[in-house]
C-alpha atoms as a PDB file:
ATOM      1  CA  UNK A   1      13.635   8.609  13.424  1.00  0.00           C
ATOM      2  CA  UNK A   2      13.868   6.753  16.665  1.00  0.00           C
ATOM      3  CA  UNK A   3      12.137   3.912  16.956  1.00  0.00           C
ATOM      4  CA  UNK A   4      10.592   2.497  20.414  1.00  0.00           C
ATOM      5  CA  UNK A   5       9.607  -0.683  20.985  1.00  0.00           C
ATOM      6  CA  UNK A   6       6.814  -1.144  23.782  1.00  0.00           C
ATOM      7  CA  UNK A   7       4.708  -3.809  25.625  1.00  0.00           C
ATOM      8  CA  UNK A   8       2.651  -3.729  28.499  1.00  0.00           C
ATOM      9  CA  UNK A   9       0.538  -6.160  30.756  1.00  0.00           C
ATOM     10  CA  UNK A  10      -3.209  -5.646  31.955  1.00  0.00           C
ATOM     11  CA  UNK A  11      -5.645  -6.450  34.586  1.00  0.00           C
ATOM     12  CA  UNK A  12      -7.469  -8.216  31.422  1.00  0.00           C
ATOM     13  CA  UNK A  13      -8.402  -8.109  27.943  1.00  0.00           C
ATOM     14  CA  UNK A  14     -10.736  -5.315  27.515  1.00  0.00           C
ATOM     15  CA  UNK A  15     -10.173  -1.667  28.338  1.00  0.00           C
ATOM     16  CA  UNK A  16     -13.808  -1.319  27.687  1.00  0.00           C
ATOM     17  CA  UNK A  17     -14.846  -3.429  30.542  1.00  0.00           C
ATOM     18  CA  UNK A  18     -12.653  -1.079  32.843  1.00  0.00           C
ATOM     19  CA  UNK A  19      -9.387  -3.081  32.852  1.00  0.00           C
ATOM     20  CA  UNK A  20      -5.944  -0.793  33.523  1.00  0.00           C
ATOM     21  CA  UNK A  21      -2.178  -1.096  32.489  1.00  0.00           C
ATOM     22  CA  UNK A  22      -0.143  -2.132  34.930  1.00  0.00           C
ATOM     23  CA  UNK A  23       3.309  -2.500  33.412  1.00  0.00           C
ATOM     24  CA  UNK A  24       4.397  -0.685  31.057  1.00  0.00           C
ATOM     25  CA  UNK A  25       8.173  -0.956  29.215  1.00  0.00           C
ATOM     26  CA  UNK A  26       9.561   0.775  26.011  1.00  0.00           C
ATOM     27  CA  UNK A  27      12.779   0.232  24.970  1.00  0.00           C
ATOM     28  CA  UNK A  28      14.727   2.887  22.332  1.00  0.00           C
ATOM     29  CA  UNK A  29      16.691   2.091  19.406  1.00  0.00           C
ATOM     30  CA  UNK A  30      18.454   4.492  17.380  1.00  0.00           C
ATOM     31  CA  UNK A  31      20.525   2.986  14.198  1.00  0.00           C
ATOM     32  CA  UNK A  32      19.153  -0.218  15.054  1.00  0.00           C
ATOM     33  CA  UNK A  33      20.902  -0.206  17.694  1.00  0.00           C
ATOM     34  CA  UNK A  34      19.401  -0.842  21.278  1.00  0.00           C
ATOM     35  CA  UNK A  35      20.242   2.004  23.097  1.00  0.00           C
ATOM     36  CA  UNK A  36      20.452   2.108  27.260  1.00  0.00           C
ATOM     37  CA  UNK A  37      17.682   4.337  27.247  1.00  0.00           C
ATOM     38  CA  UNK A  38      14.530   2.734  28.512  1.00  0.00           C
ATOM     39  CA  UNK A  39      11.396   3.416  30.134  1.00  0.00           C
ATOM     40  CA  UNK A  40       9.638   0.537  32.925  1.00  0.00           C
ATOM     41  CA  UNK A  41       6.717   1.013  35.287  1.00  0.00           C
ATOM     42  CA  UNK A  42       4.771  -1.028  37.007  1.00  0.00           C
ATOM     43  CA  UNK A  43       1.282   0.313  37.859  1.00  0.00           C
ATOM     44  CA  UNK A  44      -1.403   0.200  40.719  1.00  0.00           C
ATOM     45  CA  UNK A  45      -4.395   0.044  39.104  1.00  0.00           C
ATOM     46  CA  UNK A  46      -6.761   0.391  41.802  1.00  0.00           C
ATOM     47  CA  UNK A  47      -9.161  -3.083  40.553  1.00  0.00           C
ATOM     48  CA  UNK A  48      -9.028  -6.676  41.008  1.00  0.00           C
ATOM     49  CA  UNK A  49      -6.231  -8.439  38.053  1.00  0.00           C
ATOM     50  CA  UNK A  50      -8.107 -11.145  36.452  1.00  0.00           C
ATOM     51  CA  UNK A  51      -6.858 -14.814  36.760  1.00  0.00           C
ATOM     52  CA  UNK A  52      -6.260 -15.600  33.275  1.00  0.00           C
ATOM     53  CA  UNK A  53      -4.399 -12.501  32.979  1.00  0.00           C
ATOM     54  CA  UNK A  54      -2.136 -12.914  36.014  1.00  0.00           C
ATOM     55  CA  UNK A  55      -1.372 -16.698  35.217  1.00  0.00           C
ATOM     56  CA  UNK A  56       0.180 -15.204  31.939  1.00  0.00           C
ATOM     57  CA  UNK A  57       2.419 -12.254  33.608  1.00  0.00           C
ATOM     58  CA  UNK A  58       2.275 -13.375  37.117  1.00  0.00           C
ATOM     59  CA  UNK A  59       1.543 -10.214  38.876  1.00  0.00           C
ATOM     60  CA  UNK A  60      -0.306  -9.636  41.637  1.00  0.00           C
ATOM     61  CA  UNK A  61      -2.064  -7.095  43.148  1.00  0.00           C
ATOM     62  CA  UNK A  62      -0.179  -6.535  46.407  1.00  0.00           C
ATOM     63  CA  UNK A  63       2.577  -6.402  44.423  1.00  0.00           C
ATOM     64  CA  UNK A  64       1.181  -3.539  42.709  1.00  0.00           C
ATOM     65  CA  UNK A  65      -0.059  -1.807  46.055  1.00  0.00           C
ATOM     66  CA  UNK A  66       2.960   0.655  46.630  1.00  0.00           C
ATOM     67  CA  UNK A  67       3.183   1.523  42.668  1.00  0.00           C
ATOM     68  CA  UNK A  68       2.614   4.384  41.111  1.00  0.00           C
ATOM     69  CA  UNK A  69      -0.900   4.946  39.149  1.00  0.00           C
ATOM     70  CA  UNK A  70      -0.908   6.091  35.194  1.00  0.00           C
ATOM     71  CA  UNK A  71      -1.892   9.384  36.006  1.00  0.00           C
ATOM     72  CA  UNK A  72       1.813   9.561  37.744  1.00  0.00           C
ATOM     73  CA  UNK A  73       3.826   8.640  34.758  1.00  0.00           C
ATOM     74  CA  UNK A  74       1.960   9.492  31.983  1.00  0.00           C
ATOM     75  CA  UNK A  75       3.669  12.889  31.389  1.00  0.00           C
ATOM     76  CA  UNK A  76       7.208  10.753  31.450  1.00  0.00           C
ATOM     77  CA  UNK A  77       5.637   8.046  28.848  1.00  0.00           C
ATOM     78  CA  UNK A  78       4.604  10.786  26.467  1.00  0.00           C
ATOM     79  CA  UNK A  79       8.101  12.339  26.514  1.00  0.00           C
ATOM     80  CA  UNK A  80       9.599   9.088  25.857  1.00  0.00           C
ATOM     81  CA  UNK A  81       7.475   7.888  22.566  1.00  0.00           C
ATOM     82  CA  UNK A  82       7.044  11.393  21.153  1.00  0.00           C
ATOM     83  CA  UNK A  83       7.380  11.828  17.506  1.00  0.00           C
ATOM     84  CA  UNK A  84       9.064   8.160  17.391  1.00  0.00           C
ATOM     85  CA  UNK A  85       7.991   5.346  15.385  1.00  0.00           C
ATOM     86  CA  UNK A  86       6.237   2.994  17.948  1.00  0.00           C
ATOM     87  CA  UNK A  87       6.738  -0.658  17.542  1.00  0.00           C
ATOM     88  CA  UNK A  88       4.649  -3.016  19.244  1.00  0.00           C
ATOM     89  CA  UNK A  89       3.530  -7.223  18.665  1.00  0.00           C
ATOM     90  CA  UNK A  90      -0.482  -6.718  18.347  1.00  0.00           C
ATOM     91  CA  UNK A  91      -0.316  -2.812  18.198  1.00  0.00           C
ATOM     92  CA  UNK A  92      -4.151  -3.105  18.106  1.00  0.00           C
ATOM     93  CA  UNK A  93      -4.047  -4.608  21.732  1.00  0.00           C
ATOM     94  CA  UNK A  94      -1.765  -2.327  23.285  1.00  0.00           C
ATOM     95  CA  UNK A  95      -2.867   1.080  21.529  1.00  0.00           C
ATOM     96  CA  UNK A  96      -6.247   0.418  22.863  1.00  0.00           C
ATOM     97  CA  UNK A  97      -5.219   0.241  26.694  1.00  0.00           C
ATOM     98  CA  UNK A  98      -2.924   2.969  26.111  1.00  0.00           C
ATOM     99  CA  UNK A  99      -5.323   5.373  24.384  1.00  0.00           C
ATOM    100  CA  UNK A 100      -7.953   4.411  27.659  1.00  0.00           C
ATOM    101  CA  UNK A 101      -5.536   5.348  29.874  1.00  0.00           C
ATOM    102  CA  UNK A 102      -4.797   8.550  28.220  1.00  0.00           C
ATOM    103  CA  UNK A 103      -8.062   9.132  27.569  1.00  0.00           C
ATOM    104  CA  UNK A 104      -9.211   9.140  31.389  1.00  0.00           C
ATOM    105  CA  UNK A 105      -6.554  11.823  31.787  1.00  0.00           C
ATOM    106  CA  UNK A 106      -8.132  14.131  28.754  1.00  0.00           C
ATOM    107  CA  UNK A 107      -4.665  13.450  26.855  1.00  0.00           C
ATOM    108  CA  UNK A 108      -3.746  12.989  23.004  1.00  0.00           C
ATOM    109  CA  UNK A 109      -3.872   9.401  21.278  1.00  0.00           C
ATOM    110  CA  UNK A 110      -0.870   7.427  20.655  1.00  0.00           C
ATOM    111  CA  UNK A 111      -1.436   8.149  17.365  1.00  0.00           C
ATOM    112  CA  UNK A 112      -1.317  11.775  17.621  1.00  0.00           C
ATOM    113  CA  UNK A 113       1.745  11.453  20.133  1.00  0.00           C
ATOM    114  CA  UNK A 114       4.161   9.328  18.112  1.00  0.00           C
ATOM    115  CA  UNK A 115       5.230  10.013  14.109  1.00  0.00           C
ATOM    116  CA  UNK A 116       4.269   6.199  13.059  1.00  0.00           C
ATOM    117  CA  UNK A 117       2.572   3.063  14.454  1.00  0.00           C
ATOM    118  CA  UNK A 118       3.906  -0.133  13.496  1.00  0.00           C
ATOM    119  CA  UNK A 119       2.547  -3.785  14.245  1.00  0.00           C
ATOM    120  CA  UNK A 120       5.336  -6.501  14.155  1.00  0.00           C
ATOM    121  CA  UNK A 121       2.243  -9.226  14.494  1.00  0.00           C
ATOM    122  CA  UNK A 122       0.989  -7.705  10.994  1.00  0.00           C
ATOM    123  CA  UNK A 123       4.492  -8.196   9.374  1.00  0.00           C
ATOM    124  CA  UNK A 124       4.791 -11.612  10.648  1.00  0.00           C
ATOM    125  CA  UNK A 125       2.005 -12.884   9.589  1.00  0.00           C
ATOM    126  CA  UNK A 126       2.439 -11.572   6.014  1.00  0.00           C
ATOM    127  CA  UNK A 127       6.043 -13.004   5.815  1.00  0.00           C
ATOM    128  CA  UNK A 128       4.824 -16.571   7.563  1.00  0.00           C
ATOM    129  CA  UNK A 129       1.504 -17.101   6.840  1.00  0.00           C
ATOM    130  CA  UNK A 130      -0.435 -19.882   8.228  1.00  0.00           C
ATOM    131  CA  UNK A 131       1.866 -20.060  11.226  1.00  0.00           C
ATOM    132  CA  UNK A 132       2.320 -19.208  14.778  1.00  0.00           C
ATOM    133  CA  UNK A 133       3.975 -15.973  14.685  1.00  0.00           C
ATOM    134  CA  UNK A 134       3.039 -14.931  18.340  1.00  0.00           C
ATOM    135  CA  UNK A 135       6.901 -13.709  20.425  1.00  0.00           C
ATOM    136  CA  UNK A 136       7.913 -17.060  21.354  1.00  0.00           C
ATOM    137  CA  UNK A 137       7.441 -18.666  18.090  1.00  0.00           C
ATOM    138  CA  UNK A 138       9.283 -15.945  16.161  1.00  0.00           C
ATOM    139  CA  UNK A 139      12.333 -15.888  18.948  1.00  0.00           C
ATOM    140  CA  UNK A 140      12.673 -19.677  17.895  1.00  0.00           C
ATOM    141  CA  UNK A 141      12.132 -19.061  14.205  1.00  0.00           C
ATOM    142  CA  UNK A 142      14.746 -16.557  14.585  1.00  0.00           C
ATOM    143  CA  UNK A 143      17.399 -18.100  16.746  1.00  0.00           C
ATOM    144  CA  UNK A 144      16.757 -15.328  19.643  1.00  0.00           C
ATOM    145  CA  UNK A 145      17.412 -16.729  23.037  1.00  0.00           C
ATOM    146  CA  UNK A 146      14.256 -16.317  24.971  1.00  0.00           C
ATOM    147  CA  UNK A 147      14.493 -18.997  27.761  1.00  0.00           C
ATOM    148  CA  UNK A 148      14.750 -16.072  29.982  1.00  0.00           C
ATOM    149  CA  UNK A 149      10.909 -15.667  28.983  1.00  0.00           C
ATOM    150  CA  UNK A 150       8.753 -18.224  31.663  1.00  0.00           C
ATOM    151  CA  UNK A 151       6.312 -15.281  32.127  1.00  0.00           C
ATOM    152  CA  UNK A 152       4.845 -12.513  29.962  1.00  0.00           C
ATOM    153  CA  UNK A 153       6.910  -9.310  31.406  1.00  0.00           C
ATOM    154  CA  UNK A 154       6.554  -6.041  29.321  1.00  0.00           C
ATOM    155  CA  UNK A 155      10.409  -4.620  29.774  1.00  0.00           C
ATOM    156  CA  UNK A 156      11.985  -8.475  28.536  1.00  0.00           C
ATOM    157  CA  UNK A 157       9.197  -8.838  25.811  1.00  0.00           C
ATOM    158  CA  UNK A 158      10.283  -5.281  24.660  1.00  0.00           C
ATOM    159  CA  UNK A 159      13.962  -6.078  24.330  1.00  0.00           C
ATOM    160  CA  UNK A 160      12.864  -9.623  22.705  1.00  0.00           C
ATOM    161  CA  UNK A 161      10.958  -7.306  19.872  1.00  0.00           C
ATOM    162  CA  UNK A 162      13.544  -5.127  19.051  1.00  0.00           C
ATOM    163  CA  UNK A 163      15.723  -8.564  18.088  1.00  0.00           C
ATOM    164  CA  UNK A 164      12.545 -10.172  16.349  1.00  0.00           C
ATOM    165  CA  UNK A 165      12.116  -6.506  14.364  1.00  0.00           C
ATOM    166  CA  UNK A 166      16.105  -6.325  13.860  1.00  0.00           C
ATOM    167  CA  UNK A 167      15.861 -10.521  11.956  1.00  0.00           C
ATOM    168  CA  UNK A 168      12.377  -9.855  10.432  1.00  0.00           C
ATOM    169  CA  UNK A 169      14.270  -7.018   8.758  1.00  0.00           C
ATOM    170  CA  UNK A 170      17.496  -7.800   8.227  1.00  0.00           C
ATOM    171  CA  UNK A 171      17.529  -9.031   4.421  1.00  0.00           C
ATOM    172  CA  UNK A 172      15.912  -5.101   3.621  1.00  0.00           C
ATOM    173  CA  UNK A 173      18.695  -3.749   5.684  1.00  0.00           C
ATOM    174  CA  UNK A 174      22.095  -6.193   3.980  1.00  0.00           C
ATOM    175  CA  UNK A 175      20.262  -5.222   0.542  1.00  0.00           C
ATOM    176  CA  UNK A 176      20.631  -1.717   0.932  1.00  0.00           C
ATOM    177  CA  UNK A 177      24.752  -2.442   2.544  1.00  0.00           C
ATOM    178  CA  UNK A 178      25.168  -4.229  -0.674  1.00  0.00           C
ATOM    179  CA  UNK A 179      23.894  -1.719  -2.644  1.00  0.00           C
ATOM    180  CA  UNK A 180      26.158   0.981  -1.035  1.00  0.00           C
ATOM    181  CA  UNK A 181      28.939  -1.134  -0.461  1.00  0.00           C
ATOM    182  CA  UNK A 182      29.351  -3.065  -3.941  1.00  0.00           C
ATOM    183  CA  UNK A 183      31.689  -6.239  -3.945  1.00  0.00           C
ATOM    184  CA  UNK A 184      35.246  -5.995  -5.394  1.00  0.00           C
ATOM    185  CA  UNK A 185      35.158  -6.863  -9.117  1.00  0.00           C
ATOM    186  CA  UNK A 186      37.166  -9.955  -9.200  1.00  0.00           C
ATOM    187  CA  UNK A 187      38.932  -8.584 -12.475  1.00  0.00           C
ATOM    188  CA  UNK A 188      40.768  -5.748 -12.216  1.00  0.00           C
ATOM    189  CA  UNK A 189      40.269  -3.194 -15.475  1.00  0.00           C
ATOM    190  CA  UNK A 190      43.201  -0.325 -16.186  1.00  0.00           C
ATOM    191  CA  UNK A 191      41.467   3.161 -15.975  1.00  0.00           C
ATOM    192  CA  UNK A 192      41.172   4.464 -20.133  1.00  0.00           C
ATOM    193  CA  UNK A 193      41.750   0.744 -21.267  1.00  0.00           C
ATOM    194  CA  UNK A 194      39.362  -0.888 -23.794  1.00  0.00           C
ATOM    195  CA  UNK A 195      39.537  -4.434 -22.005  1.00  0.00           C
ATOM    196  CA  UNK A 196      36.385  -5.889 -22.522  1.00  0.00           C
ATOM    197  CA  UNK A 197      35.133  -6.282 -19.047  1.00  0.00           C
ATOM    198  CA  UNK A 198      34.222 -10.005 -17.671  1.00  0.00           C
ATOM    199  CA  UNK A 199      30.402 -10.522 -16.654  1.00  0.00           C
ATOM    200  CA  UNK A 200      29.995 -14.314 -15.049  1.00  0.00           C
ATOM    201  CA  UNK A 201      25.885 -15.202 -15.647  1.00  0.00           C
ATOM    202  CA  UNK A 202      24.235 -16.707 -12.546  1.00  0.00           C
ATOM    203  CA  UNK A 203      23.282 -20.073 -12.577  1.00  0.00           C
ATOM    204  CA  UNK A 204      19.886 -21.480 -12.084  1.00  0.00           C
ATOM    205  CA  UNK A 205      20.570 -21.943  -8.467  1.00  0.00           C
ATOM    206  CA  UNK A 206      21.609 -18.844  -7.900  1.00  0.00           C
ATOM    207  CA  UNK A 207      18.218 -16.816  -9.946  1.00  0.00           C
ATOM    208  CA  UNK A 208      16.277 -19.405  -7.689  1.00  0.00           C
ATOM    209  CA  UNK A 209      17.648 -17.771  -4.432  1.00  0.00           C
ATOM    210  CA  UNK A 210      17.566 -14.334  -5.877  1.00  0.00           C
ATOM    211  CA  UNK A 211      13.933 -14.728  -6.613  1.00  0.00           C
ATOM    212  CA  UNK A 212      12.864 -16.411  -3.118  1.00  0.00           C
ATOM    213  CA  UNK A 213      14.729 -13.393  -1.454  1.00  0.00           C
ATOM    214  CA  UNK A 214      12.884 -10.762  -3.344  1.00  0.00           C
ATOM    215  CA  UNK A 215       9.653 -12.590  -2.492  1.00  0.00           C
ATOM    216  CA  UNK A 216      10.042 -12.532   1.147  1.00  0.00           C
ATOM    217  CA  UNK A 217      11.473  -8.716   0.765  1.00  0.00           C
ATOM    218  CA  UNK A 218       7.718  -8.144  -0.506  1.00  0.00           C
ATOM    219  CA  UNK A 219       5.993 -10.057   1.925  1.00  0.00           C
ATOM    220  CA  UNK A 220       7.709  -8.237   4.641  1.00  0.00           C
ATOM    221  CA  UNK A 221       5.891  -5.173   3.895  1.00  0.00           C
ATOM    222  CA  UNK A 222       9.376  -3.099   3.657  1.00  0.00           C
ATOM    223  CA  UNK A 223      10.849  -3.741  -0.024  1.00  0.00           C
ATOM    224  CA  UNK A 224      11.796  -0.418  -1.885  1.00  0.00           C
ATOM    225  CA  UNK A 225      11.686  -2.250  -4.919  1.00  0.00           C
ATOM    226  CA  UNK A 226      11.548  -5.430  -6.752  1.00  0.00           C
ATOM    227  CA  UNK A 227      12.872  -6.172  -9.627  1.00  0.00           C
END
């Protein structure tokens, strides 16, 4: 399944108080693999942008003047996340401008559009709970350079998802390599022979680390099993 990871910025907070999208980015990865195939708008929105919101993303409106409106790109944006698993930081958030915006058009939900919603915020906050696990905070808990980042922007924060989702999930992905991919016995038995074969036992260290690994595997939401 491909898997899309999107962002966007708003006039505001609320889609229920009549704010709009006005950028909009998704970003595709196939094999977790970032592909170059990518979708970016920015939007005219046709209302005042609030000041809290534009001191976070630092658009204005006359930038937005000459830019297209939803209503022009919504056909493309469908296309682009259908039948995909969508991937966003606080789906909540941007589900609920995106479903307003389709909604004023009389078009499906992002739920009914896409195969599977996922919220990276949700994951992070069951594998570090009690911390800060906004984008930022997870880039540096991650060792993701984000010093590009001095402003919200929906097409860079997309990108810097798809690396947080890629480390969140990376222990899942090396158990499953190492599961496929077993290690080279480091005694070598003849085929037919009777040689007894040599098991070393894991020290406490080691069952220590093996247990801490399958707990975070759990917390992460993903684990196929746990032994």
């Amino acid at each position: 399944m491909r898997q899309i990871f999107l962002d966007t910025e708003t006039t505001g907070l609320y889609p229920a108080q009549g704010h709009r999208v006005i950028e909009v980015a998704a970003v595709e990865v196939v094999n977790r693999r970032l592909t170059k195939n990518h979708f970016h708008f920015y939007l005219n929105p046709d209302r005042e942008i609030d000041q809290g919101a534009q001191e976070v993303h630092g658009i204005s409106l006359e930038f937005l003047q000459d830019k297209p409106r939803f209503a022009d790109i919504a056909d493309d944006l469908i296309a682009f996340i259908a039948d995909s698993e969508l991937i966003m930081h606080n789906a909540p958030f941007d589900v609920g401008f995106l479903n307003s915006e389709f909604g004023l058009l009389g078009l499906k939900t992002v739920e009914e559009i896409t195969a599977k919603v996922t919220d990276t915020l949700k994951i992070a906050k069951e594998m570090r709970p009690g911390q800060r696990n906004n984008l930022d905070a997870l880039c540096r808990h991650f060792g993701i350079d984000n010093s590009k980042r001095t402003l919200h922007g929906a097409l860079l924060d997309a990108e810097l998802l798809a690396d947080v989702y890629m480390a969140m999930t990376r222990g899942q992905e090396s158990l499953m390599m190492a599961l496929d991919k077993p290690e080279q016995a480091d005694v070598d038995v003849v085929p037919g022979s009777h040689a007894p074969l040599l098991v070393k036992p894991a020290n406490a260290d080691e069952l220590a680390a093996h247990e801490e690994y399958l707990a975070a595997l759990a917390k992460s939401g993903n684990c196929i099993w746990n032994g």
